[in-house]
N, C-alpha and C. Protein backbone atom coordinates (compact mmCIF):
# COMPACT_ATOMS: atom_id res chain seq x y z
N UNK A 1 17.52 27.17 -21.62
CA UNK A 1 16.61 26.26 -20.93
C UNK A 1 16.48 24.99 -21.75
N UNK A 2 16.84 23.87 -21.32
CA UNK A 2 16.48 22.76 -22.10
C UNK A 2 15.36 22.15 -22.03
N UNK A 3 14.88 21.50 -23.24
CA UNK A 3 13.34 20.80 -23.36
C UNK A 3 13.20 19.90 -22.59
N UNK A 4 11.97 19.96 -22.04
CA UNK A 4 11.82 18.93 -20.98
C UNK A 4 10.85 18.36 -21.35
N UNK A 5 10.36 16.78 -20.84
CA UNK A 5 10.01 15.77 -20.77
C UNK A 5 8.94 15.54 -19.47
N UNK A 6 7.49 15.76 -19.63
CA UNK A 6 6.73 15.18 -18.96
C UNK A 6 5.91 13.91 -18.81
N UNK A 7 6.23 13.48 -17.86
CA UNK A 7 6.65 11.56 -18.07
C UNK A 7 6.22 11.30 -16.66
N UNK A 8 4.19 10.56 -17.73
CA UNK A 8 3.10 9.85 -16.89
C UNK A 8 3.66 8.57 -16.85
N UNK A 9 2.91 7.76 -15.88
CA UNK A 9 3.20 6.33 -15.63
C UNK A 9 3.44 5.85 -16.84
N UNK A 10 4.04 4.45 -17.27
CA UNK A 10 4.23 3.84 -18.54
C UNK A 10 2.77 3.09 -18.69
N UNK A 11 2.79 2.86 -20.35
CA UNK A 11 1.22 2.43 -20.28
C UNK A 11 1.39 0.70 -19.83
N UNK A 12 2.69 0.19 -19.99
CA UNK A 12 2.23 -1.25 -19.50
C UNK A 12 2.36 -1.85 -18.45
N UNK A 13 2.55 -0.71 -17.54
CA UNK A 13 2.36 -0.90 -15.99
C UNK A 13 0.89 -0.43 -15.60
N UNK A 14 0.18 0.67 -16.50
CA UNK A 14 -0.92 0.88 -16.04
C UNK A 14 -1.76 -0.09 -16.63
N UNK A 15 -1.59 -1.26 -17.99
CA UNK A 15 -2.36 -1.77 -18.46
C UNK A 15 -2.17 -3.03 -17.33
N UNK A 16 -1.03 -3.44 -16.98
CA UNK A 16 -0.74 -4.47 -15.99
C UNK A 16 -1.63 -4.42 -14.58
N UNK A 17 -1.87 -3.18 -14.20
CA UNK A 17 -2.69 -2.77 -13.03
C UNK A 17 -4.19 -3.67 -13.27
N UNK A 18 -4.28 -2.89 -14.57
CA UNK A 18 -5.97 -3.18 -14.21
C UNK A 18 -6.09 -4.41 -14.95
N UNK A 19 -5.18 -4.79 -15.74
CA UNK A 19 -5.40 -7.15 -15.97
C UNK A 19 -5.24 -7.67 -14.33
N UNK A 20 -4.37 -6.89 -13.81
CA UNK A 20 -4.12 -7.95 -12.80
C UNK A 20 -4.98 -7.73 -11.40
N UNK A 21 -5.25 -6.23 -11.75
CA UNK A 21 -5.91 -5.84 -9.65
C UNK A 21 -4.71 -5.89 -8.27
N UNK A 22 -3.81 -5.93 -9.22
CA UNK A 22 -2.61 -5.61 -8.09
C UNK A 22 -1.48 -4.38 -8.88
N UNK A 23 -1.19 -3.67 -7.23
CA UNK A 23 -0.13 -2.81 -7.75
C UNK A 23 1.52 -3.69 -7.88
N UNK A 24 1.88 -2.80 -8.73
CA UNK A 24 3.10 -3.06 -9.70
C UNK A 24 4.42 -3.29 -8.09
N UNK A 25 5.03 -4.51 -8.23
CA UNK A 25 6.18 -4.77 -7.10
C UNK A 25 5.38 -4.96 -5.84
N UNK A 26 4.76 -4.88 -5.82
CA UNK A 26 3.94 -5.00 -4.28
C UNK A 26 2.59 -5.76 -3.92
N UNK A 27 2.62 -6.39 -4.86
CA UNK A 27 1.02 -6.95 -4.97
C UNK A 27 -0.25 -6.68 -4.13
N UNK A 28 -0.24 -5.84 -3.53
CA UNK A 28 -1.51 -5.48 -3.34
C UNK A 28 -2.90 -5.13 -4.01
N UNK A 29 -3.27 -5.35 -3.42
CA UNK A 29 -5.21 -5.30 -4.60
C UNK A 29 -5.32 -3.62 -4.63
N UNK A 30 -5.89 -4.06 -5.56
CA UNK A 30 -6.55 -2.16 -5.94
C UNK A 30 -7.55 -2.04 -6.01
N UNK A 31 -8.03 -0.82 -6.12
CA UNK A 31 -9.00 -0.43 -5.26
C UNK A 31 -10.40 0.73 -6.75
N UNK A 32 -10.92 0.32 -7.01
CA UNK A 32 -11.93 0.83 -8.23
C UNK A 32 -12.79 1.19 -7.72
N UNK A 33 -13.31 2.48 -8.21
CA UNK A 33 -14.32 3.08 -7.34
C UNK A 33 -14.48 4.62 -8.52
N UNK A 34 -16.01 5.17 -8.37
CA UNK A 34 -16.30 6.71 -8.79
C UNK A 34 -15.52 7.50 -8.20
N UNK A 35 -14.88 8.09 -9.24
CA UNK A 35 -13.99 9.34 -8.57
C UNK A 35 -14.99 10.19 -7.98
N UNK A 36 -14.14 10.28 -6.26
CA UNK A 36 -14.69 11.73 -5.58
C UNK A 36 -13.52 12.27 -5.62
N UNK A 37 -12.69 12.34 -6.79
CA UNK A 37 -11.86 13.50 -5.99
C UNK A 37 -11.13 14.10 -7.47
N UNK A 38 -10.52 15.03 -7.44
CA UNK A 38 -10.25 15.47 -9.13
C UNK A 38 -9.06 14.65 -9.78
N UNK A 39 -8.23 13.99 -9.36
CA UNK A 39 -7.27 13.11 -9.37
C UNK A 39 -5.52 13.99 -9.73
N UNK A 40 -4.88 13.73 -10.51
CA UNK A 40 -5.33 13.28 -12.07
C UNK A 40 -4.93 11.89 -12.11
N UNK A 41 -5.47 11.31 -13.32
CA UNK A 41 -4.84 9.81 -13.64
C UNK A 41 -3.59 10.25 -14.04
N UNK A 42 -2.77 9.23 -13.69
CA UNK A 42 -1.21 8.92 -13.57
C UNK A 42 -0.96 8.54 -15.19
N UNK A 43 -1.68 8.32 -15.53
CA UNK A 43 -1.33 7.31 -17.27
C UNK A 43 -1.58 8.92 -17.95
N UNK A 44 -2.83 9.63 -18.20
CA UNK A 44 -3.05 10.45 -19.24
C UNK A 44 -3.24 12.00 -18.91
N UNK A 45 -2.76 12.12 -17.58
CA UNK A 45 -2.24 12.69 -16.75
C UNK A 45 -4.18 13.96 -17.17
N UNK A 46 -4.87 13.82 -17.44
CA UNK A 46 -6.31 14.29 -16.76
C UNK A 46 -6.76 14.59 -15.80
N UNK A 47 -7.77 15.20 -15.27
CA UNK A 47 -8.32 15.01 -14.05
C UNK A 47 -9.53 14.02 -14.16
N UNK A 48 -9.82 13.55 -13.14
CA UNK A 48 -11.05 13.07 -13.26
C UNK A 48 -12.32 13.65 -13.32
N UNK A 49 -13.02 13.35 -13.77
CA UNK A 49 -14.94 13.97 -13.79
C UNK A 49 -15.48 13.09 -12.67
N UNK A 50 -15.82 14.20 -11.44
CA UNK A 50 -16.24 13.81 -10.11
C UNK A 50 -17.46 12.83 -10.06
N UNK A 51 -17.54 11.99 -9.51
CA UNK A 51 -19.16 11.16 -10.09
C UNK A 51 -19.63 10.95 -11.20
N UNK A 52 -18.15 10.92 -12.14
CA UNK A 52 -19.08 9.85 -13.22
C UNK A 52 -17.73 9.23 -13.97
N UNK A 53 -16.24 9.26 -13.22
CA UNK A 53 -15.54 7.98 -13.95
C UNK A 53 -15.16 7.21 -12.84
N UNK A 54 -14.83 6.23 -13.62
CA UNK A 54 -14.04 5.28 -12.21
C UNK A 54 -12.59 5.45 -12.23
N UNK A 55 -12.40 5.23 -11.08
CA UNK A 55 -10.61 5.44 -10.90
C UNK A 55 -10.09 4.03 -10.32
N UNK A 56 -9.05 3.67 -10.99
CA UNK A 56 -8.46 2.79 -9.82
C UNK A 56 -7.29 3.32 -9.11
N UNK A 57 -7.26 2.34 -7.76
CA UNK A 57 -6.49 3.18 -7.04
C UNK A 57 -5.26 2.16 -6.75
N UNK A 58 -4.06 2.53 -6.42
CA UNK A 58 -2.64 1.56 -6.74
C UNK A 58 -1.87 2.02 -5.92
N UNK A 59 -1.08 1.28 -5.17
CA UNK A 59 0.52 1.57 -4.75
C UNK A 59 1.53 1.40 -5.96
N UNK A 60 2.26 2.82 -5.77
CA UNK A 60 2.84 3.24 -6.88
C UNK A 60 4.42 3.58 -6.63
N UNK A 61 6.15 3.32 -7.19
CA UNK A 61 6.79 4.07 -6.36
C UNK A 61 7.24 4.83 -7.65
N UNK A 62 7.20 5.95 -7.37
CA UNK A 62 7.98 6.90 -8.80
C UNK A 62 9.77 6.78 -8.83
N UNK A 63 10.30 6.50 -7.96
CA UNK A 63 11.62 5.80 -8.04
C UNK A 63 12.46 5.00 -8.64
N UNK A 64 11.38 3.66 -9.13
CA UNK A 64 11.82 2.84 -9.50
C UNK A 64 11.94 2.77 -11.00
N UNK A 65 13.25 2.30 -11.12
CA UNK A 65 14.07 2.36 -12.14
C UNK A 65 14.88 3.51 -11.60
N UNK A 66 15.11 4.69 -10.77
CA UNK A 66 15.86 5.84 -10.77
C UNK A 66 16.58 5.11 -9.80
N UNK A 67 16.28 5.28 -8.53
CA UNK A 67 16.51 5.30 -7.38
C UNK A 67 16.75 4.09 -6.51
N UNK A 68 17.79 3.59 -5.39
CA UNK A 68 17.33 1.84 -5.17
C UNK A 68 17.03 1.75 -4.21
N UNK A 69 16.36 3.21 -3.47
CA UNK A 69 15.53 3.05 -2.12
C UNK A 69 14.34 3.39 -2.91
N UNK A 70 13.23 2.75 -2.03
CA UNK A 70 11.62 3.17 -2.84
C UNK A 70 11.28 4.21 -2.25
N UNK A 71 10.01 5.05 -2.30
CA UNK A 71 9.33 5.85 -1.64
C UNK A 71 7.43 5.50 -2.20
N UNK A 72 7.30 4.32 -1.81
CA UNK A 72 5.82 3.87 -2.41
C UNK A 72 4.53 4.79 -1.99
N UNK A 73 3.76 5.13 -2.95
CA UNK A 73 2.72 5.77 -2.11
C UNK A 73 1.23 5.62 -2.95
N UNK A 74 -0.03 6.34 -2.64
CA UNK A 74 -1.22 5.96 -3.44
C UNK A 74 -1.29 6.74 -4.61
N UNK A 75 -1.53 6.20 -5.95
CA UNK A 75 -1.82 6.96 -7.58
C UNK A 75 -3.19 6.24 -7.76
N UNK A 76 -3.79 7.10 -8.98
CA UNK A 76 -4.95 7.03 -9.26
C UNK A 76 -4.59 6.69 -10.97
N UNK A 77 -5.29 5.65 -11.76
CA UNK A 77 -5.29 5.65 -12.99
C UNK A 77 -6.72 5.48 -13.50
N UNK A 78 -7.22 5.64 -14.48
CA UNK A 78 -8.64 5.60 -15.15
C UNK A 78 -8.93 4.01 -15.00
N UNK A 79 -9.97 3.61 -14.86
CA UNK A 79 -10.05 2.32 -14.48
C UNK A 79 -10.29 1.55 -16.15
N UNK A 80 -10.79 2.18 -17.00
CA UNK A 80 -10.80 2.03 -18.03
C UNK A 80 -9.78 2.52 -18.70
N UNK A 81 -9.03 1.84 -20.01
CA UNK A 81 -7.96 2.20 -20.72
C UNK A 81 -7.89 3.24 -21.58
N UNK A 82 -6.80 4.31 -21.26
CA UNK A 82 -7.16 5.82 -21.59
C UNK A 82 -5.23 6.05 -22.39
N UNK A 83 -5.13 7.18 -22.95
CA UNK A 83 -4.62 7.42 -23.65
C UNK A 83 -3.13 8.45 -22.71
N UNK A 84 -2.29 7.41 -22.92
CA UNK A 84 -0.92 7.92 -22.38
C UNK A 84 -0.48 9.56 -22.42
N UNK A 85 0.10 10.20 -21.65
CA UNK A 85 0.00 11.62 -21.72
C UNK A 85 1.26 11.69 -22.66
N UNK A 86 1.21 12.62 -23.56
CA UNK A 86 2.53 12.54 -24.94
C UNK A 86 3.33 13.73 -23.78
N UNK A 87 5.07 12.55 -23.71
CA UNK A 87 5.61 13.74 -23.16
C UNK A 87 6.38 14.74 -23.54
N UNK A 88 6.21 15.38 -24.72
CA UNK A 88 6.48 16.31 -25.44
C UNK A 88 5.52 17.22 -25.05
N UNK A 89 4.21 17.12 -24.69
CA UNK A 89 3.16 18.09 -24.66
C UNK A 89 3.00 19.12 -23.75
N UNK A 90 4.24 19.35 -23.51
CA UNK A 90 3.84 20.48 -22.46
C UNK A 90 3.70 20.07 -20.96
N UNK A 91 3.51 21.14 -20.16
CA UNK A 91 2.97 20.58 -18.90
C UNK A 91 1.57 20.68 -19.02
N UNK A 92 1.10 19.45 -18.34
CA UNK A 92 -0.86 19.55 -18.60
C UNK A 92 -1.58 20.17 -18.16
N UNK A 93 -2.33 20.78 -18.87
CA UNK A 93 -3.13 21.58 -18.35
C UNK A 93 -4.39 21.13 -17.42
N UNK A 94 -4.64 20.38 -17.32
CA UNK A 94 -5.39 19.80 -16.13
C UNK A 94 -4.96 20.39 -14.97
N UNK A 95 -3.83 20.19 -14.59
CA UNK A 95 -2.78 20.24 -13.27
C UNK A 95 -3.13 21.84 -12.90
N UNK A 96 -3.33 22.70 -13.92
CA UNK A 96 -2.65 24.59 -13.20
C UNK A 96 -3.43 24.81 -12.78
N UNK A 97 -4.89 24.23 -12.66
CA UNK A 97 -5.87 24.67 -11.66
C UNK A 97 -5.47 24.10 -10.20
N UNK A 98 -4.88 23.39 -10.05
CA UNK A 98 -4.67 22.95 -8.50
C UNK A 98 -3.31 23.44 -8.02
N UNK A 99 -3.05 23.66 -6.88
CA UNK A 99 -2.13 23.42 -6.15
C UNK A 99 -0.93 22.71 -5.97
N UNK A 100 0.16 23.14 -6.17
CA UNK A 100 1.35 21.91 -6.76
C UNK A 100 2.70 21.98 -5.79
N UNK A 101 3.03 21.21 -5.44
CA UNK A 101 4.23 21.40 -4.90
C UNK A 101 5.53 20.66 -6.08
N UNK A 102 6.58 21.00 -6.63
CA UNK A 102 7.61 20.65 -7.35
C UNK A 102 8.34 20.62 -6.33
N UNK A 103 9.11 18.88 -6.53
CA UNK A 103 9.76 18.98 -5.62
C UNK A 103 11.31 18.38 -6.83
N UNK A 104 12.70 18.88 -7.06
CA UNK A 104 14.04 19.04 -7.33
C UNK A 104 14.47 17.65 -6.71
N UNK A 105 14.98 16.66 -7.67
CA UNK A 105 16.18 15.44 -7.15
C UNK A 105 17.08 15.90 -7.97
N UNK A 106 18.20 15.34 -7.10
CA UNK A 106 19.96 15.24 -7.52
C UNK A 106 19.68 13.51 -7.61
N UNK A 107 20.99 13.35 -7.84
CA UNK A 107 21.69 11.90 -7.56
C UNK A 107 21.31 11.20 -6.24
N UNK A 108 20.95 10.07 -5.96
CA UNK A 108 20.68 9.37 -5.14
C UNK A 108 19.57 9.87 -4.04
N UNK A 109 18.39 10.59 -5.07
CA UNK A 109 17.48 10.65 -4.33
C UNK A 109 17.40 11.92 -2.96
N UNK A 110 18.52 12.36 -3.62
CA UNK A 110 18.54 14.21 -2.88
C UNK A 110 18.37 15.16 -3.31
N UNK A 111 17.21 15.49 -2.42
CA UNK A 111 16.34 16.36 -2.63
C UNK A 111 17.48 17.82 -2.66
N UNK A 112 16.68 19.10 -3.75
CA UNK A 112 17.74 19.91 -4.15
C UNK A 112 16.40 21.54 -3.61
N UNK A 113 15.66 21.45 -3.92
CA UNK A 113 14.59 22.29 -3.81
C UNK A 113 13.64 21.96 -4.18
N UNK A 114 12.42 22.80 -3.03
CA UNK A 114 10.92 22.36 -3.31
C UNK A 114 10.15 23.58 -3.56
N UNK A 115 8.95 23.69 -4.05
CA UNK A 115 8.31 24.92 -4.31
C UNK A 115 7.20 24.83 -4.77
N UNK A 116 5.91 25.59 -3.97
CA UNK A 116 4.39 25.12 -4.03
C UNK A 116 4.40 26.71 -5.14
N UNK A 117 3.28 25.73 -5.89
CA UNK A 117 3.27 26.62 -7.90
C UNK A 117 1.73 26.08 -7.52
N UNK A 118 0.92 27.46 -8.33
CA UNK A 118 -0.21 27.29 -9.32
C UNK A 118 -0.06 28.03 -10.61
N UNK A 119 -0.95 27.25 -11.30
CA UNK A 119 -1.58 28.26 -12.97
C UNK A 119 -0.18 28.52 -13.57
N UNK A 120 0.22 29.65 -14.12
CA UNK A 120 0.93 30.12 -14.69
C UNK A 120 2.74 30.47 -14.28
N UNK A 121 2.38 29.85 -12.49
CA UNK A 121 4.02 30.03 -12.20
C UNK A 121 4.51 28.63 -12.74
N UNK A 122 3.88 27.45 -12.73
CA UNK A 122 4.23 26.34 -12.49
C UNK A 122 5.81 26.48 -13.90
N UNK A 123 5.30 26.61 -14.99
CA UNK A 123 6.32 26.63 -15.67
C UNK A 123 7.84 27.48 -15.28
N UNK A 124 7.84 28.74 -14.73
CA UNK A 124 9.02 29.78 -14.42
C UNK A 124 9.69 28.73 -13.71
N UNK A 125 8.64 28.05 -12.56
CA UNK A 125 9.41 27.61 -11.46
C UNK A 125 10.14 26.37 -12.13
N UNK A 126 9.52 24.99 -13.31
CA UNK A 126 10.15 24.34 -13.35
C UNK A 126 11.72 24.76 -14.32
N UNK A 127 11.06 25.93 -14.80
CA UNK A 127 12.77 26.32 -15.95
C UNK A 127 13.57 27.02 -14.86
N UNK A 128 13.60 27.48 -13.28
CA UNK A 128 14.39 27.96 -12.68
C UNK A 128 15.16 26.60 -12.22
N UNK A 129 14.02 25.79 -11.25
CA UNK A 129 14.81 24.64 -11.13
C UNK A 129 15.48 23.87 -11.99
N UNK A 130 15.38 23.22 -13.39
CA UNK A 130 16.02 22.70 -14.53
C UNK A 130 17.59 24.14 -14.80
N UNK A 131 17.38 24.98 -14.17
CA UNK A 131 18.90 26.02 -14.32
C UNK A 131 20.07 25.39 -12.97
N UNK A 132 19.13 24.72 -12.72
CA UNK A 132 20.28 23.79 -11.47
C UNK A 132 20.87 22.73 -12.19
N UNK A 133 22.29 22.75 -12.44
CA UNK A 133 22.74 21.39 -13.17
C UNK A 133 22.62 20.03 -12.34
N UNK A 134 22.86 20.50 -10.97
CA UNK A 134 22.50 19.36 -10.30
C UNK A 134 20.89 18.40 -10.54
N UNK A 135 20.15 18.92 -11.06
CA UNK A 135 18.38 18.72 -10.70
C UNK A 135 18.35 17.22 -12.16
N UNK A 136 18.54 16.19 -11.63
CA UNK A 136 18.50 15.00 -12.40
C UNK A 136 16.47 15.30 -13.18
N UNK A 137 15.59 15.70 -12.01
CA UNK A 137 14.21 15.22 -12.09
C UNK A 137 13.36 16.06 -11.40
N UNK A 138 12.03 16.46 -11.56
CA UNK A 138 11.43 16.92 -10.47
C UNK A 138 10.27 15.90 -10.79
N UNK A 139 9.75 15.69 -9.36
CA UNK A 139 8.79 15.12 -9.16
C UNK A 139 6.95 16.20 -9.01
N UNK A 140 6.06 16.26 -9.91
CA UNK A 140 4.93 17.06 -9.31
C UNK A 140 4.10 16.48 -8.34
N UNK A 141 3.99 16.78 -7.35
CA UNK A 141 3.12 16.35 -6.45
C UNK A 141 1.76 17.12 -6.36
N UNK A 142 0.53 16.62 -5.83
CA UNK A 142 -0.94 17.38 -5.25
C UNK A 142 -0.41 18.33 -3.92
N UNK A 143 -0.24 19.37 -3.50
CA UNK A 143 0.21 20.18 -3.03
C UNK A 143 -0.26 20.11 -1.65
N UNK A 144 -2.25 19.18 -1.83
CA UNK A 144 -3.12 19.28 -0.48
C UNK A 144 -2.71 17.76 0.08
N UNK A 145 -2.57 16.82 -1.17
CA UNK A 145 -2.26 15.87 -0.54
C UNK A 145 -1.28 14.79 -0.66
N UNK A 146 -0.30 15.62 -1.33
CA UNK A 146 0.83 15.25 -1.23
C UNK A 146 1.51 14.28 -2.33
N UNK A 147 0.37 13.82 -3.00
CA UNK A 147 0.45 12.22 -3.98
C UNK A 147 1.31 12.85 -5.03
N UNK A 148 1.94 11.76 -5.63
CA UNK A 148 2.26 11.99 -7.02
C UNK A 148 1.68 11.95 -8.06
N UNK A 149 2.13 13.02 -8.85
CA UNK A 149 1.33 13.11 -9.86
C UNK A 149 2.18 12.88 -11.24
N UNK A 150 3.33 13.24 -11.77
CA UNK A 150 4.42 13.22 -13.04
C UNK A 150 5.82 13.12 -12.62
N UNK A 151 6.90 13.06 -13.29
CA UNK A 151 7.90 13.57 -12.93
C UNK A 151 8.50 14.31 -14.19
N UNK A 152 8.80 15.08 -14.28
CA UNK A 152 9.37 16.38 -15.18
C UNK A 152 11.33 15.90 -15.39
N UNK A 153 11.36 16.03 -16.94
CA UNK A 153 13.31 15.79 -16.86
C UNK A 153 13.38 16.41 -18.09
N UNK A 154 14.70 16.85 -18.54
CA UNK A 154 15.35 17.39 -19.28
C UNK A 154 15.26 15.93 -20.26
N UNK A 155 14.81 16.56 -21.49
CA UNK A 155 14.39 15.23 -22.80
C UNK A 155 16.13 14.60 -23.17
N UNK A 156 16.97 15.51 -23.05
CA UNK A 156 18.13 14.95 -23.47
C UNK A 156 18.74 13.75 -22.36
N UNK A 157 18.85 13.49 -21.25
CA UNK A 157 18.71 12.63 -20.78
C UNK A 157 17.56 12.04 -20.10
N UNK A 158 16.74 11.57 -21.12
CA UNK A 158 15.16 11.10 -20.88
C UNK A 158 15.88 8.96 -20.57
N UNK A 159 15.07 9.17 -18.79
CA UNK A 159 16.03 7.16 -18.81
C UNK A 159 14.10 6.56 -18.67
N UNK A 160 14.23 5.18 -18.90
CA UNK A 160 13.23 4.54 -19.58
C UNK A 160 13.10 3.78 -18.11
N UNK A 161 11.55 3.71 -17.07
CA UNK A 161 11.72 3.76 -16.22
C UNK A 161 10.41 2.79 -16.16
């Protein structure tokens, strides 16, 4: 099984978010507000504390740099500047309380296999999928609502995104 690489947003796209109030390639305004919802932030890959942090909210595409079709959608980062998730650390533990869908890319953005994980499968499932030579990446998604949350890769070809 090779070491893998869990790899939150970069911090100077999330620091770029909140200087500017627009999401990254798309300029749209963002959106700051008390988390109602558990998140996690995209930068330090956490959950949020319901009614009492702020979140900002962003169009985000996890593609870019991989892929040269987008797939843009809504991420959540701490609205205040928080501490990048180290991607050596494991998968976060924030995440195994919720609901997850892993979803498997190949080359050009084809999809290879998907598979809804909690708690303690989440890992089996990502070292079964990483036994696919094809599997460039998996993406973790919120399982209820679909968002992105990380994308998971084999550290030996870790690309700078």
């Amino acid at each position: 099984m090779p070491t893998l690489s869990y790899v939150a947003i970069p911090s100077t796209l999330a620091d770029a978010v909140r200087a500017s109030g627009r999401s990254p390639g798309y300029g749209h305004p963002t959106h700051t507000e008390v988390a109602t919802g558990h998140g996690p932030c995209r930068h330090c890959l956490r959950t949020f504390g319901i009614g009492e942090e702020r979140r900002t909210l962003f169009t985000y595409d996890p593609f870019h740099g991989l892929e040269p079709l987008p797939l843009p959608g809504p991420v959540f980062i701490h609205a205040e500047a928080c501490e990048r998730y180290d991607e050596s650390g494991g998968f976060p533990s924030d995440l195994l309380v919720h609901p997850l869908t892993l979803v498997a890319y190949g080359d050009g953005r084809r999809t290879l296999d998907e598979l809804h994980v909690s708690g303690d499968d989440v890992q089996p499932a990502l070292e079964r999928l990483f036994d696919l030579p094809a599997v460039r990446y998996v993406h973790v998604r919120d399982w209820s609502a679909g968002c992105y949350d990380l994308r998971v890769e084999r550290a030996a070809v870790r690309e700078v995104a």
